[in-house]
C-alpha atoms as a PDB file:
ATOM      1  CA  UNK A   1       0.000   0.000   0.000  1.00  0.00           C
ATOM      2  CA  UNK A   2       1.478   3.346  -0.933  1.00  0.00           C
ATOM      3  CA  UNK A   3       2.533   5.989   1.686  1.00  0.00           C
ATOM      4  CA  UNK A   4      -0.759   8.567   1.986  1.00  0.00           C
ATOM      5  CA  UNK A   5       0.260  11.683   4.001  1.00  0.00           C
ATOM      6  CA  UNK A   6      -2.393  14.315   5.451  1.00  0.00           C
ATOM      7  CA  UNK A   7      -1.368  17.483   7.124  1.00  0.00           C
ATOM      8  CA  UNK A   8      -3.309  19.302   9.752  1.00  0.00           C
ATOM      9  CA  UNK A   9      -1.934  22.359  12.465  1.00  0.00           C
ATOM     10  CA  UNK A  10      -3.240  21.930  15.790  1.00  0.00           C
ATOM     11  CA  UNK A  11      -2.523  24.620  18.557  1.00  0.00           C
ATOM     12  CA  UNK A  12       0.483  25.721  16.007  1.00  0.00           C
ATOM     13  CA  UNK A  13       2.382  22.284  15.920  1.00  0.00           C
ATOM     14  CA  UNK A  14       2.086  20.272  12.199  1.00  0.00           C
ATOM     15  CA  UNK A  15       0.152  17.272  12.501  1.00  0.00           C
ATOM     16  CA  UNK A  16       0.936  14.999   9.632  1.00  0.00           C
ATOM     17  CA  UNK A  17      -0.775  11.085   9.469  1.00  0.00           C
ATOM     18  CA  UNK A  18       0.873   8.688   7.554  1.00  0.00           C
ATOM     19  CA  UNK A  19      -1.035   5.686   6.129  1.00  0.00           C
ATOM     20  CA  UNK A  20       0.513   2.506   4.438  1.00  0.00           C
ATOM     21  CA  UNK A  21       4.487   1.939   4.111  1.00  0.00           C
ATOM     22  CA  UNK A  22       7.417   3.828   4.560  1.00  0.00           C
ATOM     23  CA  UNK A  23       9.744   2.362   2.113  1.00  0.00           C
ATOM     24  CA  UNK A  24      12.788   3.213  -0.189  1.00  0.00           C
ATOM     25  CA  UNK A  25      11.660   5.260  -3.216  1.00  0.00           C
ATOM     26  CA  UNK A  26       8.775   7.573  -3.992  1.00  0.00           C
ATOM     27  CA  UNK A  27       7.430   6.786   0.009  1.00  0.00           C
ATOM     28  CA  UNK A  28      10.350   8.375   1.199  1.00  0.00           C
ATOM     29  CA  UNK A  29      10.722  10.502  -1.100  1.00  0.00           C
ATOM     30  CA  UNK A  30       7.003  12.265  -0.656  1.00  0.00           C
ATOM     31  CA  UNK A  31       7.631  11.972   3.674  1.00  0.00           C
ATOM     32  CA  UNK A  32      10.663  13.873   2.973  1.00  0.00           C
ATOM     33  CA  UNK A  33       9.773  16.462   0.852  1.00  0.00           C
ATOM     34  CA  UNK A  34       6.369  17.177   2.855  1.00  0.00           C
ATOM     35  CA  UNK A  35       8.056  17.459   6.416  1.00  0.00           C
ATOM     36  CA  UNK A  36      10.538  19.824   4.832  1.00  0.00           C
ATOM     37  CA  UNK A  37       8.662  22.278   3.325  1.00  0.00           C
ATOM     38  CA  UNK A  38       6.779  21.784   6.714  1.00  0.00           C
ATOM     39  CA  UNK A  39       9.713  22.544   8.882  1.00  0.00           C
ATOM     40  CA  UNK A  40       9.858  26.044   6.894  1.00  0.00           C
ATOM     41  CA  UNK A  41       6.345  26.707   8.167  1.00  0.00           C
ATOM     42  CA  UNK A  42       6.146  25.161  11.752  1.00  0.00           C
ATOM     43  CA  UNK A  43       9.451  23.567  13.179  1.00  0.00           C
ATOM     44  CA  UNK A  44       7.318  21.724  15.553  1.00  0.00           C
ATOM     45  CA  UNK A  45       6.052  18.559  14.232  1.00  0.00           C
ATOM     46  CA  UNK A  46       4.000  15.424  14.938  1.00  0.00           C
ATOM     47  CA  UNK A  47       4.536  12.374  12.591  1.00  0.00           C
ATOM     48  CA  UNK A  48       1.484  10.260  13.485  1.00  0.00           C
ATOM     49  CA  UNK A  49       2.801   6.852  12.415  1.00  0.00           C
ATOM     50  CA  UNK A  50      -0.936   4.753  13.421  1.00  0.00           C
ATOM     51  CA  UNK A  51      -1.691   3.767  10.125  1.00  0.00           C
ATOM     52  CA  UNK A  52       1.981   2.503   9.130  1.00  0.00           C
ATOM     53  CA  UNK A  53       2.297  -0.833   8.557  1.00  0.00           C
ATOM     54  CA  UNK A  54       5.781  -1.307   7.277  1.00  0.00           C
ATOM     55  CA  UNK A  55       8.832   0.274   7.443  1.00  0.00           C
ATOM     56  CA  UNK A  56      12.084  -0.632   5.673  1.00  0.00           C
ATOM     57  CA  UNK A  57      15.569   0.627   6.087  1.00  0.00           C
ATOM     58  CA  UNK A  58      15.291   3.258   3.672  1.00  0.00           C
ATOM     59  CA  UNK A  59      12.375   4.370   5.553  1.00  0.00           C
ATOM     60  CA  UNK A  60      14.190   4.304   9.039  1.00  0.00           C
ATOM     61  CA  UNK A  61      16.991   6.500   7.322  1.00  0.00           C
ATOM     62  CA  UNK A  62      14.395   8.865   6.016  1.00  0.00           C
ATOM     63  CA  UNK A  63      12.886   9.192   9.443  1.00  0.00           C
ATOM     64  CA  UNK A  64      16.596   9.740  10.967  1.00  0.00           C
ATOM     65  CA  UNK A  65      17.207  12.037   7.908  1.00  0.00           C
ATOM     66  CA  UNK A  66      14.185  13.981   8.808  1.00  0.00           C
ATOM     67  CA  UNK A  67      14.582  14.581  12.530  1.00  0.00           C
ATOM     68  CA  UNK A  68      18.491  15.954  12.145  1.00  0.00           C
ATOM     69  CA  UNK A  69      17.038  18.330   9.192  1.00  0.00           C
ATOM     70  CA  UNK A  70      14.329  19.931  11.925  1.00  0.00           C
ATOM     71  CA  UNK A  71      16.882  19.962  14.407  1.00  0.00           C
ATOM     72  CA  UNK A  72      19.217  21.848  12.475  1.00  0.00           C
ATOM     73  CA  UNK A  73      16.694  24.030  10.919  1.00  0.00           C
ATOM     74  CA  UNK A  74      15.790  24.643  15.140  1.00  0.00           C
ATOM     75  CA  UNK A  75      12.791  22.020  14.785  1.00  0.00           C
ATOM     76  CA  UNK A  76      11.648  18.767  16.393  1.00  0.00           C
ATOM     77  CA  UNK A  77      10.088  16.128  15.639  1.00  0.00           C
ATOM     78  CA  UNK A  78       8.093  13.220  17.896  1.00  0.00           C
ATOM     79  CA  UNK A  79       6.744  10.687  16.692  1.00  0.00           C
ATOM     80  CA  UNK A  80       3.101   8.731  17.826  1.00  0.00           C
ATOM     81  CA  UNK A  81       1.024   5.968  17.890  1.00  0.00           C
ATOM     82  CA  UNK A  82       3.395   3.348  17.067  1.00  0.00           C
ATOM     83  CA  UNK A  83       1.999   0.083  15.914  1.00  0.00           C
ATOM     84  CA  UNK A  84       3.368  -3.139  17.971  1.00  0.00           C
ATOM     85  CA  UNK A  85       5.145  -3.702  14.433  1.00  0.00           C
ATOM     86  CA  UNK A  86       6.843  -0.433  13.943  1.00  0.00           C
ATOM     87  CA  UNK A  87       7.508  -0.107  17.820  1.00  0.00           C
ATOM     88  CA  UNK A  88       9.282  -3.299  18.035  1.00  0.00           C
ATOM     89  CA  UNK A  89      11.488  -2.046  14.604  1.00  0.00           C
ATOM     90  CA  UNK A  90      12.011   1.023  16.556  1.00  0.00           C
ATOM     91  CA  UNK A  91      13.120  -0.798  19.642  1.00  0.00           C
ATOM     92  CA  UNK A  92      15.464  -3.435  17.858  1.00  0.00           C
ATOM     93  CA  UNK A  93      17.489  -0.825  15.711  1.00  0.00           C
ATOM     94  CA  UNK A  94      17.751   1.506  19.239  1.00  0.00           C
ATOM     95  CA  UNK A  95      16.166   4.443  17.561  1.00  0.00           C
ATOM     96  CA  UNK A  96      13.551   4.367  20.388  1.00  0.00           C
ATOM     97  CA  UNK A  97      16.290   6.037  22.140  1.00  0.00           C
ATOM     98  CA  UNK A  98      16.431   8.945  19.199  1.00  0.00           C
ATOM     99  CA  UNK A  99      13.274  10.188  19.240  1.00  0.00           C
ATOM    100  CA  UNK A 100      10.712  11.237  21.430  1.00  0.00           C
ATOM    101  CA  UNK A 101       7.628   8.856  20.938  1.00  0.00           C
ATOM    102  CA  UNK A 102       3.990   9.103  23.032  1.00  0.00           C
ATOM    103  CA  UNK A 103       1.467   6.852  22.999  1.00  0.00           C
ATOM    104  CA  UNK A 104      -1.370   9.858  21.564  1.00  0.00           C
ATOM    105  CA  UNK A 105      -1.639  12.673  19.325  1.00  0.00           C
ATOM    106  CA  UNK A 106      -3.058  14.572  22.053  1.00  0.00           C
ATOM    107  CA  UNK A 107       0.818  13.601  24.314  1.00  0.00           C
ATOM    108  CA  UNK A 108       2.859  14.636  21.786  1.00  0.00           C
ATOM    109  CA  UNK A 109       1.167  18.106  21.128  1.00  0.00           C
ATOM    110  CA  UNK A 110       1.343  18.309  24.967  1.00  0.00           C
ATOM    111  CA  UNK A 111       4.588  17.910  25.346  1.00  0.00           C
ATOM    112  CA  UNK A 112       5.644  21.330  22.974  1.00  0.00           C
ATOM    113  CA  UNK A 113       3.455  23.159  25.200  1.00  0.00           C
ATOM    114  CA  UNK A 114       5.302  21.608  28.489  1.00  0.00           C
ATOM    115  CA  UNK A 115       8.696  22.177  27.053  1.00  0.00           C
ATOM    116  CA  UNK A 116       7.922  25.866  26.372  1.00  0.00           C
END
């Protein structure tokens, strides 16, 4: 199933819900260029990740990819509502330890407005 990406701002922080698989090629390729021209905009973002069923290893370096660009551009990124799939991924390559992760939408807006 091809990566489906929807964008929404909520309380100033970019929402964006990704649907299918994060994979090598156009996948990471559309994630990319959608988060950067988001980081331009709002340098706080959300990557919901519910709706992901697969991830690859081109996909885990586009996520990687992504969260040094925000940082360096002054940004952040979290990520939320891991499947048990992508979680475990997460937890095996250590990247768990890279980013911040919450269990809801509603956490990981929270937590921008805590850390201002």
């Amino acid at each position: 199933m091809q990566l489906k990406l929807a964008t929404q701002t909520k309380d100033g922080i970019l929402v964006v819900d990704c649907s299918g698989r994060i994979v090598f090629g156009e996948e990471s390729s559309l994630l990319r260029e959608t988060v950067k021209k988001a980081v331009s905009e709002s340098n706080r973002i959300v990557l919901n990740l519910g709706e992901v069923n697969y991830i690859d290893s081109g996909g885990l370096g586009t996520l990687v990819a992504l969260r040094t660009s925000a940082q360096n551009a002054g940004g952040t990124i979290k990520l939320t509502n891991l499947t048990k799939r992508v979680g475990d991924l997460l937890q095996v390559t250590k990247l768990l330890t890279v980013f911040d992760v919450y269990s809801s939408e509603a956490e990981a807006i929270a937590s921008f407005r805590e850390a201002a």
